[in-house]
C-alpha atoms as a PDB file:
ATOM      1  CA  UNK A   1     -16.349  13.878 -17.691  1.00  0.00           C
ATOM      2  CA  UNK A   2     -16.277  12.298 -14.628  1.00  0.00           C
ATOM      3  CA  UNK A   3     -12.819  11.233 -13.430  1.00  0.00           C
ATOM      4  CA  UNK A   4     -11.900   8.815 -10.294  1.00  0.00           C
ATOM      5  CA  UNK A   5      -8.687   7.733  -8.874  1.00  0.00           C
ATOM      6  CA  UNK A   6      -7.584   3.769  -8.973  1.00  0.00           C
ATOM      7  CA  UNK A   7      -4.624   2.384  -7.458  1.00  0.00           C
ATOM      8  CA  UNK A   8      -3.506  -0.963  -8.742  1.00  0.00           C
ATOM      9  CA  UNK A   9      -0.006  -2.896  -7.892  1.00  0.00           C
ATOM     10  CA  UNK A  10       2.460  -5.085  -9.448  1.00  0.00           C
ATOM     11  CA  UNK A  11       5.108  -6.876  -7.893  1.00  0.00           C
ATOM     12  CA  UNK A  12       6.673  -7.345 -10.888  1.00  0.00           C
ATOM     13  CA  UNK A  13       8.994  -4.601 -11.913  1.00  0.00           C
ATOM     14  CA  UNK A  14      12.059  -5.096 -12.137  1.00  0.00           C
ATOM     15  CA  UNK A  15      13.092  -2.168 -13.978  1.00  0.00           C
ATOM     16  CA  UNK A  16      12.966   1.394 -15.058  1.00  0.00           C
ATOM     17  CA  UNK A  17      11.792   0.263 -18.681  1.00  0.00           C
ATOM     18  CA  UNK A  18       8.884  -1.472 -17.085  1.00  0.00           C
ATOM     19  CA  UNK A  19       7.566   1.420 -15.725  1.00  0.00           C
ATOM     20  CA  UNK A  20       7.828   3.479 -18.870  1.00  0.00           C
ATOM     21  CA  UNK A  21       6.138   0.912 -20.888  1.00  0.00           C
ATOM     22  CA  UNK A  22       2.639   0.819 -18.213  1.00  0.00           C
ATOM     23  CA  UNK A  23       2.661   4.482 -18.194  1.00  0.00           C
ATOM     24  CA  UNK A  24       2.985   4.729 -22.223  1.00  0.00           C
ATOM     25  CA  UNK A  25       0.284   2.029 -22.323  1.00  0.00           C
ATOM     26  CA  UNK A  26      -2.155   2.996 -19.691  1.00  0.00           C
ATOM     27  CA  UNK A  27      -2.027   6.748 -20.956  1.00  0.00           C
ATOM     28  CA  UNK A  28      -2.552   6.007 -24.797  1.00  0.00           C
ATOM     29  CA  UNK A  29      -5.805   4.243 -23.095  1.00  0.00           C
ATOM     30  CA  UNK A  30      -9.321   5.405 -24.071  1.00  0.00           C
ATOM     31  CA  UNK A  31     -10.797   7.507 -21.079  1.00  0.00           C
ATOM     32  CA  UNK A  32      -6.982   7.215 -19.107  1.00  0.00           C
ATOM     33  CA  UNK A  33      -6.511  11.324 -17.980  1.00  0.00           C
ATOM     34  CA  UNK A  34      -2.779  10.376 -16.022  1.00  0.00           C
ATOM     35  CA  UNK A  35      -1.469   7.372 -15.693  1.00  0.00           C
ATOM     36  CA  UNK A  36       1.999   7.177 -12.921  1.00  0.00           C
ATOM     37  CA  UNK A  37       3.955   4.454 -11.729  1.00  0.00           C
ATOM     38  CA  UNK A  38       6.226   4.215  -9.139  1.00  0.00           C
ATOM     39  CA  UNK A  39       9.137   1.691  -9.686  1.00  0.00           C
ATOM     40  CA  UNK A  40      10.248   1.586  -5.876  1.00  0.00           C
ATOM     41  CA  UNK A  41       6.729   0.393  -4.531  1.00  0.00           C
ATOM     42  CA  UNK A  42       4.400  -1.211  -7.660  1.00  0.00           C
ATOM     43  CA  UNK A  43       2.300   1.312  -7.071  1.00  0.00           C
ATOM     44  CA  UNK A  44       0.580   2.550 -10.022  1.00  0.00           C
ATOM     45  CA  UNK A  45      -2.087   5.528  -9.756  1.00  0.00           C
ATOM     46  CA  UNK A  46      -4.316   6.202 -12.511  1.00  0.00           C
ATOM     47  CA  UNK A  47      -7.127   8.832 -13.238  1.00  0.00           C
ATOM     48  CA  UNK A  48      -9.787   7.807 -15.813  1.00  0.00           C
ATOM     49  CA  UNK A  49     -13.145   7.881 -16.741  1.00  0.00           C
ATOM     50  CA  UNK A  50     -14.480   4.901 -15.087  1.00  0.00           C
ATOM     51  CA  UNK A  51     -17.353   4.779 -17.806  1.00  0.00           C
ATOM     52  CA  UNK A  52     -15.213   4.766 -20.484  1.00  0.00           C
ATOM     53  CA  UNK A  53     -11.683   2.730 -18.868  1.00  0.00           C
ATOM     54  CA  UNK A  54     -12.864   0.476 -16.186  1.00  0.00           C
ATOM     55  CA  UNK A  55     -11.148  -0.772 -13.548  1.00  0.00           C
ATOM     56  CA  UNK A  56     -10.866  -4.162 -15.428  1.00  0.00           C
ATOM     57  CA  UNK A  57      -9.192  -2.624 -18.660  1.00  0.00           C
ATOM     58  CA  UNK A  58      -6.781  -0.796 -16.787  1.00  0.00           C
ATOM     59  CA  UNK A  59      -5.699  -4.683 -15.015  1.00  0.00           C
ATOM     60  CA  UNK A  60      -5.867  -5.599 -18.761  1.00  0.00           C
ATOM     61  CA  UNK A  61      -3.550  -3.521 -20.115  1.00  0.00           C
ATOM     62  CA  UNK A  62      -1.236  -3.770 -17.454  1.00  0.00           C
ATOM     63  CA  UNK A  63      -0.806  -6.850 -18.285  1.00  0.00           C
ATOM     64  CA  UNK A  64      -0.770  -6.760 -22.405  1.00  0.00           C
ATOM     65  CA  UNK A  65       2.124  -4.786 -21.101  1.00  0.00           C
ATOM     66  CA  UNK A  66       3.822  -8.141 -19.600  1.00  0.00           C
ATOM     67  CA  UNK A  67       2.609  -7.711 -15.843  1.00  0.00           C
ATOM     68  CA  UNK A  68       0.300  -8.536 -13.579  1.00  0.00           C
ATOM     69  CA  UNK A  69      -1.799  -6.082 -11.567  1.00  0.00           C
ATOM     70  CA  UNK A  70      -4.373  -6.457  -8.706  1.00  0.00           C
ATOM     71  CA  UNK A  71      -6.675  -3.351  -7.291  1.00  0.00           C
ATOM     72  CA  UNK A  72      -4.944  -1.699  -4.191  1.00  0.00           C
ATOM     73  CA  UNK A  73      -6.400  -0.032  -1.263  1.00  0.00           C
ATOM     74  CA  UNK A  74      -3.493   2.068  -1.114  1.00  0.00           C
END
């Protein structure tokens, strides 16, 4: 399995619950190995199989959990 790194962001966190509920989301996904967010900065850093959980499903379940995400260079 080949496994990459993607950063994504949200502005919108606004608590410790939030965070929690991406992390449970994005690491129940299909081809998700780790899945971390970081409350203080939106920063959320997950390793997946980009054949089987593209960049596009991770934005999309981001935001089936209630927030928005965009790809980060950082």
């Amino acid at each position: 399995m080949i496994t990459t790194k993607t950063i994504l962001r949200s502005d919108e966190l606004s608590c410790p619950s939030c965070v929690n509920n991406i992390e449970s989301n994005l690491n129940q996904t299909e081809g998700v190995s780790n899945a971390r967010v970081h409350f203080n900065t939106g920063r959320i850093e997950v390793e997946h199989d980009p054949d089987r959980a593209s960049e596009e499903k991770l934005i999309e379940v981001v935001r089936q959990s209630g927030y928005e995400a965009r790809i980060s260079p950082f």
